[in-house]
C-alpha atoms as a PDB file:
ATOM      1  CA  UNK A   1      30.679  55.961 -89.781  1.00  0.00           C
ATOM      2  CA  UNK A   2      31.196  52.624 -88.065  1.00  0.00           C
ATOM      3  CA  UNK A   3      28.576  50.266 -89.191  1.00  0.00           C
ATOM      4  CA  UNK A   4      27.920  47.167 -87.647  1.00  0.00           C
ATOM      5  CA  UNK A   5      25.264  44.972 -85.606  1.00  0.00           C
ATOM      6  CA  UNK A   6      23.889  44.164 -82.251  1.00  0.00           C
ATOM      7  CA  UNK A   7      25.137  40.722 -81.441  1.00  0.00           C
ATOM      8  CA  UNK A   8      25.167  38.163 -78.381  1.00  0.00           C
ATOM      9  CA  UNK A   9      27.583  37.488 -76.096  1.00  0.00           C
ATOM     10  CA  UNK A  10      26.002  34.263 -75.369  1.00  0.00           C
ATOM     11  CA  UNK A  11      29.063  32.183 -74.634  1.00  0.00           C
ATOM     12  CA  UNK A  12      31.857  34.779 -73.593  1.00  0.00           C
ATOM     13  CA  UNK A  13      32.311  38.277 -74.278  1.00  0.00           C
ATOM     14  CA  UNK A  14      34.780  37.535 -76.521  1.00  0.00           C
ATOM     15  CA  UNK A  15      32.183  35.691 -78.478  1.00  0.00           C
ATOM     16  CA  UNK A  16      30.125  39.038 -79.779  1.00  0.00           C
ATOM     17  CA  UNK A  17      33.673  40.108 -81.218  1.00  0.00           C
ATOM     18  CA  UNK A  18      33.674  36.902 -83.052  1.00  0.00           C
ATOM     19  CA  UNK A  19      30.127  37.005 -84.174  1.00  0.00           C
ATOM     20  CA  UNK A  20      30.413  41.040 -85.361  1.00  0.00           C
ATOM     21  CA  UNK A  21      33.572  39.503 -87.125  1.00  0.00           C
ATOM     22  CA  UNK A  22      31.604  36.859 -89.062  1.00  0.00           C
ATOM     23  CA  UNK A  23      29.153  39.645 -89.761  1.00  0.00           C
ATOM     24  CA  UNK A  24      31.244  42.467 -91.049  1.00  0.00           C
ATOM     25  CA  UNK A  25      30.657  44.625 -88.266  1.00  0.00           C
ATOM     26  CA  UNK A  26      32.733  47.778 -87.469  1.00  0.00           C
ATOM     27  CA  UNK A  27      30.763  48.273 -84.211  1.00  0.00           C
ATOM     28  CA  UNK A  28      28.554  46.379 -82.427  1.00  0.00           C
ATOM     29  CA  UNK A  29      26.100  46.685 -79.776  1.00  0.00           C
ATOM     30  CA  UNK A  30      25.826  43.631 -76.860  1.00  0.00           C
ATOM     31  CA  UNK A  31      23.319  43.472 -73.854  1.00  0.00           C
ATOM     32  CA  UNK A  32      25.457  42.972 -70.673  1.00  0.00           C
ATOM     33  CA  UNK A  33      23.001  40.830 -69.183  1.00  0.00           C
ATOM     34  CA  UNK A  34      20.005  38.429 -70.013  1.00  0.00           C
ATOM     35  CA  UNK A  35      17.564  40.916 -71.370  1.00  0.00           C
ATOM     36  CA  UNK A  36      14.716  38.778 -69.853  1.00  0.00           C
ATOM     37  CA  UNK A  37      16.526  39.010 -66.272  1.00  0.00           C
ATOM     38  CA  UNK A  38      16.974  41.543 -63.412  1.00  0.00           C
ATOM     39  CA  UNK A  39      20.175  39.271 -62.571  1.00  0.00           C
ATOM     40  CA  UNK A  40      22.923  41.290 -63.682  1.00  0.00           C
ATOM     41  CA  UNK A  41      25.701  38.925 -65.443  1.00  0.00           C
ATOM     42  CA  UNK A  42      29.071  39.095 -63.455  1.00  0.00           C
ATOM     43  CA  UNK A  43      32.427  39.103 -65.214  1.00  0.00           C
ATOM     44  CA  UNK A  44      35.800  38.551 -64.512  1.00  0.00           C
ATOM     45  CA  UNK A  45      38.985  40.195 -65.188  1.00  0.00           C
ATOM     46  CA  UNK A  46      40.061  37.744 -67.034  1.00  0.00           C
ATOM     47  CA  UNK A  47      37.369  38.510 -68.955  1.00  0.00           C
ATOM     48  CA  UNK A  48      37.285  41.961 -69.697  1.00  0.00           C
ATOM     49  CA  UNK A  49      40.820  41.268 -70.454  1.00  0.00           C
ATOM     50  CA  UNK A  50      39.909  38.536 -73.296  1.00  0.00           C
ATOM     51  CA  UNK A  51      36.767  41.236 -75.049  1.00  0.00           C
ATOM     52  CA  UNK A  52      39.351  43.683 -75.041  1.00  0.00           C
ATOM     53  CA  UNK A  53      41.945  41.517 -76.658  1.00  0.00           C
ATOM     54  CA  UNK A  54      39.969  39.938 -79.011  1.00  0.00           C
ATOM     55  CA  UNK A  55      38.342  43.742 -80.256  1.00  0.00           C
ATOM     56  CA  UNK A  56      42.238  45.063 -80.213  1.00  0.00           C
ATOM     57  CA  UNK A  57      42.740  42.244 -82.936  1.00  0.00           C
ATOM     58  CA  UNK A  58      39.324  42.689 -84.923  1.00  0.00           C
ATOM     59  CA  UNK A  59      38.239  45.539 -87.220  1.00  0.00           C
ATOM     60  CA  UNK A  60      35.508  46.472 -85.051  1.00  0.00           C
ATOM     61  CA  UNK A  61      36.696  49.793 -83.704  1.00  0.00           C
ATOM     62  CA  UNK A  62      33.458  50.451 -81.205  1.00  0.00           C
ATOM     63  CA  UNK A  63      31.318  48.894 -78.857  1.00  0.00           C
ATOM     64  CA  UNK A  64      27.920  49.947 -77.671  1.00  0.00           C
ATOM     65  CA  UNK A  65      25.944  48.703 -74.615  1.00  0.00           C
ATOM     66  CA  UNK A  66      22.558  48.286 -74.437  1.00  0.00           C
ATOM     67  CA  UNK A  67      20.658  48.536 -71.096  1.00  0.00           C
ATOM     68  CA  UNK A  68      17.775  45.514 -70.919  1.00  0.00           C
ATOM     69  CA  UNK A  69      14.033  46.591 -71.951  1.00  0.00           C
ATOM     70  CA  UNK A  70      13.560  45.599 -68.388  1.00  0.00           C
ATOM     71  CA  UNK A  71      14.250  48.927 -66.887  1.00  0.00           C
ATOM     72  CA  UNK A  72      12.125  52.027 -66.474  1.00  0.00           C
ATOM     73  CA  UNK A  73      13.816  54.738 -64.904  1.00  0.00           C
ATOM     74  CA  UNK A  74      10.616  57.103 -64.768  1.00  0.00           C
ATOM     75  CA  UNK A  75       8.019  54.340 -62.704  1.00  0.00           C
ATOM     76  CA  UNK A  76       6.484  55.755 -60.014  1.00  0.00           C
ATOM     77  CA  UNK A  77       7.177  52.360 -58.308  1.00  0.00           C
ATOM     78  CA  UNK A  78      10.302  53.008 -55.961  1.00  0.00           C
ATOM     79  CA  UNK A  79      11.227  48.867 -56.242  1.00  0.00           C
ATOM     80  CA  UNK A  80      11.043  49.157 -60.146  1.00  0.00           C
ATOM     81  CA  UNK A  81      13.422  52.399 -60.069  1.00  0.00           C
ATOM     82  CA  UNK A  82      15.638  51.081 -57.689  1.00  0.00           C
ATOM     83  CA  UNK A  83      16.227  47.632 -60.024  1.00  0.00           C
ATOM     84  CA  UNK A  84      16.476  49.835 -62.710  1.00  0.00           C
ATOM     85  CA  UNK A  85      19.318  52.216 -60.858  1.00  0.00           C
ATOM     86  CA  UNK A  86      20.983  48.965 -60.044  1.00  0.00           C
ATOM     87  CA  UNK A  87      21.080  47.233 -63.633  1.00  0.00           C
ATOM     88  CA  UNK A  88      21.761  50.735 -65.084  1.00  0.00           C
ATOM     89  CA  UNK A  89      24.828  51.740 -63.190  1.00  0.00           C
ATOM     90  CA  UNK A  90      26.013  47.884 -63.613  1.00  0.00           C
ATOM     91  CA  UNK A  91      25.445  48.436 -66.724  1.00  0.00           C
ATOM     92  CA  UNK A  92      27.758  51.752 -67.064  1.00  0.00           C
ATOM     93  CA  UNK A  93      30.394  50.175 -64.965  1.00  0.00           C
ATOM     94  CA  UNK A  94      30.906  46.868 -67.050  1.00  0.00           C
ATOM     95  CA  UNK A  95      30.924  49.558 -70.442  1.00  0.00           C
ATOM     96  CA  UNK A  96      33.523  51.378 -68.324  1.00  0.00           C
ATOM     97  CA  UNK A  97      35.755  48.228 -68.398  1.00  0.00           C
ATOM     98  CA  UNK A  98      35.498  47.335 -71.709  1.00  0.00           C
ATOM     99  CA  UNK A  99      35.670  50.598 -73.028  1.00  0.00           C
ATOM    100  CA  UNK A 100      32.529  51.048 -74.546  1.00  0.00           C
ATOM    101  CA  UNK A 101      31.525  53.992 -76.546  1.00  0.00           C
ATOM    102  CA  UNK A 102      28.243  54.541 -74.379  1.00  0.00           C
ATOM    103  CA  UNK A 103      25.136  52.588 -73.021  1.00  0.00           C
ATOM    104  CA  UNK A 104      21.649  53.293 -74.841  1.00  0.00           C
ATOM    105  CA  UNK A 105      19.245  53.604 -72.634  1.00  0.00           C
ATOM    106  CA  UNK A 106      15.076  53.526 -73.141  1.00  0.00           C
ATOM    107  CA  UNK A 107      14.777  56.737 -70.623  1.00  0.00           C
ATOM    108  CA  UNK A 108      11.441  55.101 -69.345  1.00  0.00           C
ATOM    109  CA  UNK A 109       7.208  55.246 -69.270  1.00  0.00           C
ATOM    110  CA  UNK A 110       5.474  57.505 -67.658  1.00  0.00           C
ATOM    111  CA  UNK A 111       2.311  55.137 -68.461  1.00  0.00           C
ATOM    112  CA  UNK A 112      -0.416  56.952 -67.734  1.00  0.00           C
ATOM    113  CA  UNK A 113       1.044  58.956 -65.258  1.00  0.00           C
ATOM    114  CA  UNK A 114       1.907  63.024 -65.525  1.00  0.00           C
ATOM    115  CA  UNK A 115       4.757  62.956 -68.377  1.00  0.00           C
ATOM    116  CA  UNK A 116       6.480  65.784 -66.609  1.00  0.00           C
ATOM    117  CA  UNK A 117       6.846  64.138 -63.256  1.00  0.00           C
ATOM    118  CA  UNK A 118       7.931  60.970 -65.331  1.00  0.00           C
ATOM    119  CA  UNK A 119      10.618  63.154 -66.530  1.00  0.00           C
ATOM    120  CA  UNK A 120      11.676  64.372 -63.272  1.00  0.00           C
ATOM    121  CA  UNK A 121      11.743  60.822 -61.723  1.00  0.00           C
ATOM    122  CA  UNK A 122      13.954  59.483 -64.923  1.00  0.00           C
ATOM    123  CA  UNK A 123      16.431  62.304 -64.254  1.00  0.00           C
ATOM    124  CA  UNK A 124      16.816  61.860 -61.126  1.00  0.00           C
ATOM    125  CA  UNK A 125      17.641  57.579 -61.444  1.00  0.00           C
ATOM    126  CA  UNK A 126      19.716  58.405 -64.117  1.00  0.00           C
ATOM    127  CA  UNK A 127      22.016  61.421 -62.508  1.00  0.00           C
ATOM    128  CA  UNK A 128      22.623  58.742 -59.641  1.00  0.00           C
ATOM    129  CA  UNK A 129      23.822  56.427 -62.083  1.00  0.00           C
ATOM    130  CA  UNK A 130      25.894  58.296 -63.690  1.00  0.00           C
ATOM    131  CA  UNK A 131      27.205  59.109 -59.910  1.00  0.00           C
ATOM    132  CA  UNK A 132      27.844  55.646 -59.020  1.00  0.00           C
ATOM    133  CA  UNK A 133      29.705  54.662 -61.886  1.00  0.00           C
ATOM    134  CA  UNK A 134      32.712  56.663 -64.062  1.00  0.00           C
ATOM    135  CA  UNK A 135      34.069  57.107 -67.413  1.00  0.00           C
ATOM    136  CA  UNK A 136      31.604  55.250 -69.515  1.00  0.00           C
ATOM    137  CA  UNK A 137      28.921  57.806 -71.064  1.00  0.00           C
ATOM    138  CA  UNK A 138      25.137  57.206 -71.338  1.00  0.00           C
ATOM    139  CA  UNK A 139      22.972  57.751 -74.456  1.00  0.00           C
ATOM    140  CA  UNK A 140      19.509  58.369 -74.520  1.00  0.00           C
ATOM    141  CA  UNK A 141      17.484  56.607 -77.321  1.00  0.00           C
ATOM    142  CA  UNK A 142      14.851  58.292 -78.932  1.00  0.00           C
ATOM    143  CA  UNK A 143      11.250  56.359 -79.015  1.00  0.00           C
ATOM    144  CA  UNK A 144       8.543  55.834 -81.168  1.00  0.00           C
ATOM    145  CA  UNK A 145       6.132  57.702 -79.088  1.00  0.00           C
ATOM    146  CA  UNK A 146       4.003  54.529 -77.757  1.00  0.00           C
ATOM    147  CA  UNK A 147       1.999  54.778 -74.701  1.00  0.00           C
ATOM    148  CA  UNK A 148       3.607  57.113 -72.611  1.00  0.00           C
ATOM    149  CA  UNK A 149       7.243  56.423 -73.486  1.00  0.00           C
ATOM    150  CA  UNK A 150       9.500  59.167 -72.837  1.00  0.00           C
ATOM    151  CA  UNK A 151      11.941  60.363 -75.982  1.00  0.00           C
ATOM    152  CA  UNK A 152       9.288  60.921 -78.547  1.00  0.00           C
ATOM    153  CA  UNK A 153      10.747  64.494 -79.466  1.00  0.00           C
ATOM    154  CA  UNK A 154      13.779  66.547 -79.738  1.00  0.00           C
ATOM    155  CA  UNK A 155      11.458  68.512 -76.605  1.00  0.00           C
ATOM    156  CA  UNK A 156      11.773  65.683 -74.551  1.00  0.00           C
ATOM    157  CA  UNK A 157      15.021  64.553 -74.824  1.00  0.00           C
ATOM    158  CA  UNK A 158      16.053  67.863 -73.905  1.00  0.00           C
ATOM    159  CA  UNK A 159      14.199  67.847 -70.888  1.00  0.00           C
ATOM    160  CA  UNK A 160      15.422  63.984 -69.701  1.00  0.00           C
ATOM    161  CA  UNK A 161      18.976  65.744 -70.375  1.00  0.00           C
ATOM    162  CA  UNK A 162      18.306  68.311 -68.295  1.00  0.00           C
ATOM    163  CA  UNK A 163      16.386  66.376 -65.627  1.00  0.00           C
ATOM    164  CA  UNK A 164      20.146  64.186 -65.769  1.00  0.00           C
ATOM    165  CA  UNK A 165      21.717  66.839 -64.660  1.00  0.00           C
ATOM    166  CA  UNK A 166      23.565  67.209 -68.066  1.00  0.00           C
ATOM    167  CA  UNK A 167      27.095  66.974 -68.200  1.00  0.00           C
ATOM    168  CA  UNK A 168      29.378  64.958 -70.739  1.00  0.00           C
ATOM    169  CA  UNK A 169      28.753  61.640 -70.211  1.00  0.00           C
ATOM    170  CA  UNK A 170      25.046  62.029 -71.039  1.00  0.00           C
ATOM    171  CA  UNK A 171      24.137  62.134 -74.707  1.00  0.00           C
ATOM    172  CA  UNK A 172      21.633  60.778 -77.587  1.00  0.00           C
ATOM    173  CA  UNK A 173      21.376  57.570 -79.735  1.00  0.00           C
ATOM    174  CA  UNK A 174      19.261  58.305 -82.802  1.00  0.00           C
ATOM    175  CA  UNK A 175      17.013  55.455 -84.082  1.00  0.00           C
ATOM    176  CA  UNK A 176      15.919  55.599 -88.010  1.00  0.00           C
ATOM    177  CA  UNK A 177      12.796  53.599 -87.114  1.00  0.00           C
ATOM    178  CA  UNK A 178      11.834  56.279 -84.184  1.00  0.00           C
ATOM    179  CA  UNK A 179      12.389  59.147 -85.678  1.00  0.00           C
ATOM    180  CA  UNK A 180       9.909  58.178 -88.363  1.00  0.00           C
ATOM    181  CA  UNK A 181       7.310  56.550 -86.464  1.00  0.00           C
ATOM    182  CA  UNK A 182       7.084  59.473 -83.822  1.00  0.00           C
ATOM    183  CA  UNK A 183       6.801  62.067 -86.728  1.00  0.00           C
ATOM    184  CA  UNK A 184      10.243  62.642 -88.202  1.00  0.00           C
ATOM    185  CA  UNK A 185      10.464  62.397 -91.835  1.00  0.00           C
ATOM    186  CA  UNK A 186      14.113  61.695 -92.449  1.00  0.00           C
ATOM    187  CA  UNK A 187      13.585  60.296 -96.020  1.00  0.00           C
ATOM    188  CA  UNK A 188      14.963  62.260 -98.125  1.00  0.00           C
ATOM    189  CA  UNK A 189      18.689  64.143 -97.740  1.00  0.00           C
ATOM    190  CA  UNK A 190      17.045  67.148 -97.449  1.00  0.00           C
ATOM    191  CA  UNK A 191      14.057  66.622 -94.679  1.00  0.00           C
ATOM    192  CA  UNK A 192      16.669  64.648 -92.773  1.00  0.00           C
ATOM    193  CA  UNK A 193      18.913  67.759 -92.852  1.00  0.00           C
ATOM    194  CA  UNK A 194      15.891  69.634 -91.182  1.00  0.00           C
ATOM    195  CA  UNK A 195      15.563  66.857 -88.575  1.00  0.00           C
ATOM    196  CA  UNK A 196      19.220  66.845 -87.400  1.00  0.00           C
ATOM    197  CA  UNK A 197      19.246  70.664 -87.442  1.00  0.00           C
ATOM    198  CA  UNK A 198      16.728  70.569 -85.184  1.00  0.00           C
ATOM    199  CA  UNK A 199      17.993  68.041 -82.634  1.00  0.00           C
ATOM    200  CA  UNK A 200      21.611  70.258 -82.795  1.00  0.00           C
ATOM    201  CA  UNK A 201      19.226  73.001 -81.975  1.00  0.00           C
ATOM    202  CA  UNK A 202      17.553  71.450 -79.113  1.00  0.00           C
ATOM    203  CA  UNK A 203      19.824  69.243 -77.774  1.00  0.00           C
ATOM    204  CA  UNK A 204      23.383  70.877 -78.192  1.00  0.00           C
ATOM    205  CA  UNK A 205      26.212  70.000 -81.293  1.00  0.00           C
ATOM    206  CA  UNK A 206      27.724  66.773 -80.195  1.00  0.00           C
ATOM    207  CA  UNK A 207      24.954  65.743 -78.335  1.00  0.00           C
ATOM    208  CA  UNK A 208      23.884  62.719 -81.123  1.00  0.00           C
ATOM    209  CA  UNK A 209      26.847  59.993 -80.218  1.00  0.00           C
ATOM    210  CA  UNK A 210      25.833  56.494 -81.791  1.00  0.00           C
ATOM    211  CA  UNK A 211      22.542  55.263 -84.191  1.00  0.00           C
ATOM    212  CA  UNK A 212      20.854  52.699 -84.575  1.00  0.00           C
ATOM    213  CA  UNK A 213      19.762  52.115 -87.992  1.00  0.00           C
ATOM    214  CA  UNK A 214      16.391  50.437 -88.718  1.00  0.00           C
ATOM    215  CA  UNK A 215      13.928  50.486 -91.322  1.00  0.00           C
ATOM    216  CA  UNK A 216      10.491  50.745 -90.067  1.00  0.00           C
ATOM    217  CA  UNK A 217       7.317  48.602 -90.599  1.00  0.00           C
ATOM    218  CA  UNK A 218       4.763  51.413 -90.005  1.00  0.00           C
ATOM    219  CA  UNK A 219       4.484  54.847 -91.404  1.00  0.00           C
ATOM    220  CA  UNK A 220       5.620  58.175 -90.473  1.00  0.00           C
ATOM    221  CA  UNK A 221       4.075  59.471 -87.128  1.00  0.00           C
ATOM    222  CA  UNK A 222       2.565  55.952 -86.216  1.00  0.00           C
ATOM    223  CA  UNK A 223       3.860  55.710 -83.230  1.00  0.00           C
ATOM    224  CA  UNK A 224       4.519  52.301 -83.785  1.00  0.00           C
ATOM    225  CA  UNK A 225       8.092  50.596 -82.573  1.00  0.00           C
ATOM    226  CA  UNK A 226       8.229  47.889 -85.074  1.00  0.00           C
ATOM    227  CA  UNK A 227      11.672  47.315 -86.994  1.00  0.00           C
ATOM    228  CA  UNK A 228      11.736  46.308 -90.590  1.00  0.00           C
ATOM    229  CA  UNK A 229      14.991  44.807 -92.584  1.00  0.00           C
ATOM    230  CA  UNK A 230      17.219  47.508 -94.287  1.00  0.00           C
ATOM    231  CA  UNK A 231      15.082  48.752 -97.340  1.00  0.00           C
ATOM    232  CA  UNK A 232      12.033  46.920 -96.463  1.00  0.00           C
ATOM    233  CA  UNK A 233      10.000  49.467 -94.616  1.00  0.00           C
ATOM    234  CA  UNK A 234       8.942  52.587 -94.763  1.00  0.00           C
ATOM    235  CA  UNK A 235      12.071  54.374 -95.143  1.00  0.00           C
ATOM    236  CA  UNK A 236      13.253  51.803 -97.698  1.00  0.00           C
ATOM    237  CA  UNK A 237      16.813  52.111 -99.750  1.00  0.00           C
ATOM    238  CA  UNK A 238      16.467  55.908 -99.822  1.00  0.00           C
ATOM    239  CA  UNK A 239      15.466  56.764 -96.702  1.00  0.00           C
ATOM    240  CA  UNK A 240      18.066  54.649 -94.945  1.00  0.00           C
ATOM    241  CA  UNK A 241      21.312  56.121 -97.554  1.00  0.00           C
ATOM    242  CA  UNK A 242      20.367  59.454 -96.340  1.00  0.00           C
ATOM    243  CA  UNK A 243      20.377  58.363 -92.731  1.00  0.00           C
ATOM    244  CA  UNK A 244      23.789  56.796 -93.666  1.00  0.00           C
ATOM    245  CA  UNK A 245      25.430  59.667 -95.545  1.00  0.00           C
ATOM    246  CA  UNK A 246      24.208  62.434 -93.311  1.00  0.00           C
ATOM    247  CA  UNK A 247      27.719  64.619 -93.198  1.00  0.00           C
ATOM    248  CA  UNK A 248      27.065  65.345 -88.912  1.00  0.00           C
ATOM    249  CA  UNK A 249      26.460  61.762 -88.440  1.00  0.00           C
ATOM    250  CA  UNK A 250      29.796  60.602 -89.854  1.00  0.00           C
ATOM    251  CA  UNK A 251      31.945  59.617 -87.037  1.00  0.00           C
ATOM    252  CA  UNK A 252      29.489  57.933 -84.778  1.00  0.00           C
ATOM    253  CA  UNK A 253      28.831  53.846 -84.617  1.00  0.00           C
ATOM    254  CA  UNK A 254      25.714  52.991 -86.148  1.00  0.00           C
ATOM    255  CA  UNK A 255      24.392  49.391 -85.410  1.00  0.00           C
ATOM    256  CA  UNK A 256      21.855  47.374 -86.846  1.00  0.00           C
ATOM    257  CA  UNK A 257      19.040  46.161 -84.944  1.00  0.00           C
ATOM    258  CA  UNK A 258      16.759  44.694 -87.571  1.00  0.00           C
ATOM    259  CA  UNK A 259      14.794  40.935 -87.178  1.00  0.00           C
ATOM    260  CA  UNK A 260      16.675  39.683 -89.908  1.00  0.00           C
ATOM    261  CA  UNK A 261      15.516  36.585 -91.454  1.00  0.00           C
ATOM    262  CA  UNK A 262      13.870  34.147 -89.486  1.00  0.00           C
ATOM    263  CA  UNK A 263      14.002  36.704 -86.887  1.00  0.00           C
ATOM    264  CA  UNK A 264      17.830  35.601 -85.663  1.00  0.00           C
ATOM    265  CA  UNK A 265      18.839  39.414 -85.959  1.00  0.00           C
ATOM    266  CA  UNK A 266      20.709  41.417 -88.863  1.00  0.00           C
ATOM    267  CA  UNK A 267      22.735  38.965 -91.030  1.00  0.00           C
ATOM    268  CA  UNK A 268      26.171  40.075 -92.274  1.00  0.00           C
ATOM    269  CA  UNK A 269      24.591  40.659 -95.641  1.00  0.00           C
ATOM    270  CA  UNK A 270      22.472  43.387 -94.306  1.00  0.00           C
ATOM    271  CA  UNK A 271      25.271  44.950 -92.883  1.00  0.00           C
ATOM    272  CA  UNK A 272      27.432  45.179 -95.851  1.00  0.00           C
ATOM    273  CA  UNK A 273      24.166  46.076 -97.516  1.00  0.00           C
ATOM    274  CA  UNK A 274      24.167  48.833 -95.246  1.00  0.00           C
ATOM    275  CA  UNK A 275      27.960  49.512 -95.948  1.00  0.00           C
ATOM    276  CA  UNK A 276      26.675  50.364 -99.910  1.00  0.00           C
ATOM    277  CA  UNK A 277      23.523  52.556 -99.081  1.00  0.00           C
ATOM    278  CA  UNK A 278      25.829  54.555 -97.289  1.00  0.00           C
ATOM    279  CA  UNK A 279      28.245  54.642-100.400  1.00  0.00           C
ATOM    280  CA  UNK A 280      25.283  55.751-102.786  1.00  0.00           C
ATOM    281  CA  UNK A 281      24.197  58.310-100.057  1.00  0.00           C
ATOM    282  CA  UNK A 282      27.576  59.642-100.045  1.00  0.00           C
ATOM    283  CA  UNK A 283      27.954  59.632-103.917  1.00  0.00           C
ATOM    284  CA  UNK A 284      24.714  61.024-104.659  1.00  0.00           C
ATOM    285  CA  UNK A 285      25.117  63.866-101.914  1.00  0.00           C
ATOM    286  CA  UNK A 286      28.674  64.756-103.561  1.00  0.00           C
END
């Protein structure tokens, strides 16, 4: 497992190598743009050519994308889809250059709206990104279940995949805060076992391709998208070794997304904290 944190590129691409650096990172997650902004960010050859550089000569072996909170592939406003089509394939074809391992994706609100038209509309922007861009795959991030956010199950997911059109570039990023707050209890080894049994099950083997690790602030099926620091929520030190040690979810990046303290994001202390839940997961599983 490649553990690590989402960083900023504030600065230079290069920059969020240098920052995961300082943190201990193996992976790390950027957004591509100003998460505040429809804008997309432009960048140059030159430098694509300095992030890739700069990762070749770092330990961090993986890089995530994440698309800006912005976007809402299932609106039933056709302006708000097509922004969202535009900042999502940009999106895909800046991860394409820098070789990242996918782009996480919120898959989008149905509001108040029919969920299973939601679902149909969300398939549809995202198959057309996928068409516009190459290479670069595109994981879907489970949600807390808030409002009408689409995700919440293993059910759902499934049907957004489908909806997508399927196909290897599409897959799943698991979130440890999600999964609990929309009614997954992953904390202990064995209920998580269940859980990812399930979602191979569901969604396909291989489907899962990067996590985010977060502890959560409110408890199981809450519904709630609220991130606590590593071993300070709900899941706490147990709960998040399991997640760490689960034997399927070995080889994927895993990235940090916590408020840290003072809110600045997850510190490199967390991360190597991370880095020994994992160890005790593994230990206590062997």
């Amino acid at each position: 497992m490649l553990i690590g944190a989402h960083v900023s590129p504030a600065g230079g691409l290069p920059k969020a190598i240098e920052r995961g650096v300082e943190r201990g990172c193996e992976a790390i997650q950027i957004f591509n743009q100003s998460p505040r902004m429809w804008k997309p960010t432009t960048y140059r050859n030159e430098d694509v050519a300095a992030f890739r550089e700069a990762m070749a000569d770092s330990p961090i072996e993986a890089v995530v994308i994440h698309a800006v909170y912005l976007l809402n592939c299932a609106s039933d406003d056709a302006e708000i889809r097509a922004k969202s089509l535009a900042s999502l394939t940009h999106s895909l074809r800046v991860g394409h250059a820098i070789g990242a391992s996918g782009v996480v994706l919120h898959p989008g609100s149905a509001k108040t709206g029919h969920v299973g038209d939601a679902i149909t509309r969300a398939g549809g922007t995202i198959a057309e990104a996928l068409a516009e861009s190459e290479g670069c795959e595109l994981h879907l991030e489970n949600t807390a279940g808030a409002g009408g956010t689409l995700g919440r199950s293993f059910d759902e997911l499934a049907a957004l995949l489908d909806a997508a059109g399927g196909g290897k570039r599409l897959g799943v990023c698991l979130d440890s805060c999600h999964l609990l707050a929309s009614g997954y209890d992953i904390r202990t080894p064995e209920k998580l076992k269940g859980v990812l049994s399930e979602s191979t099950r569901k969604l396909g083997r291989g489907t899962v391709r990067s996590l985010h690790l977060n502890d959560s602030q409110t408890p199981l099926g809450s519904n709630r998208d609220r991130h606590a620091n590593i071993g300070k929520g709900e899941l706490g030190r147990k709960g998040c070794a399991a997640f760490l040690s689960a034997p399927s979810l070995q080889k994927l990046p895993c990235v940090l997304e916590t408020p840290g303290e003072n809110r600045e994001g997850p510190p490199r202390k967390e991360v190597l904290l991370a880095k020994r839940l994992r160890k005790q997961g593994l230990d206590a599983r062997s």
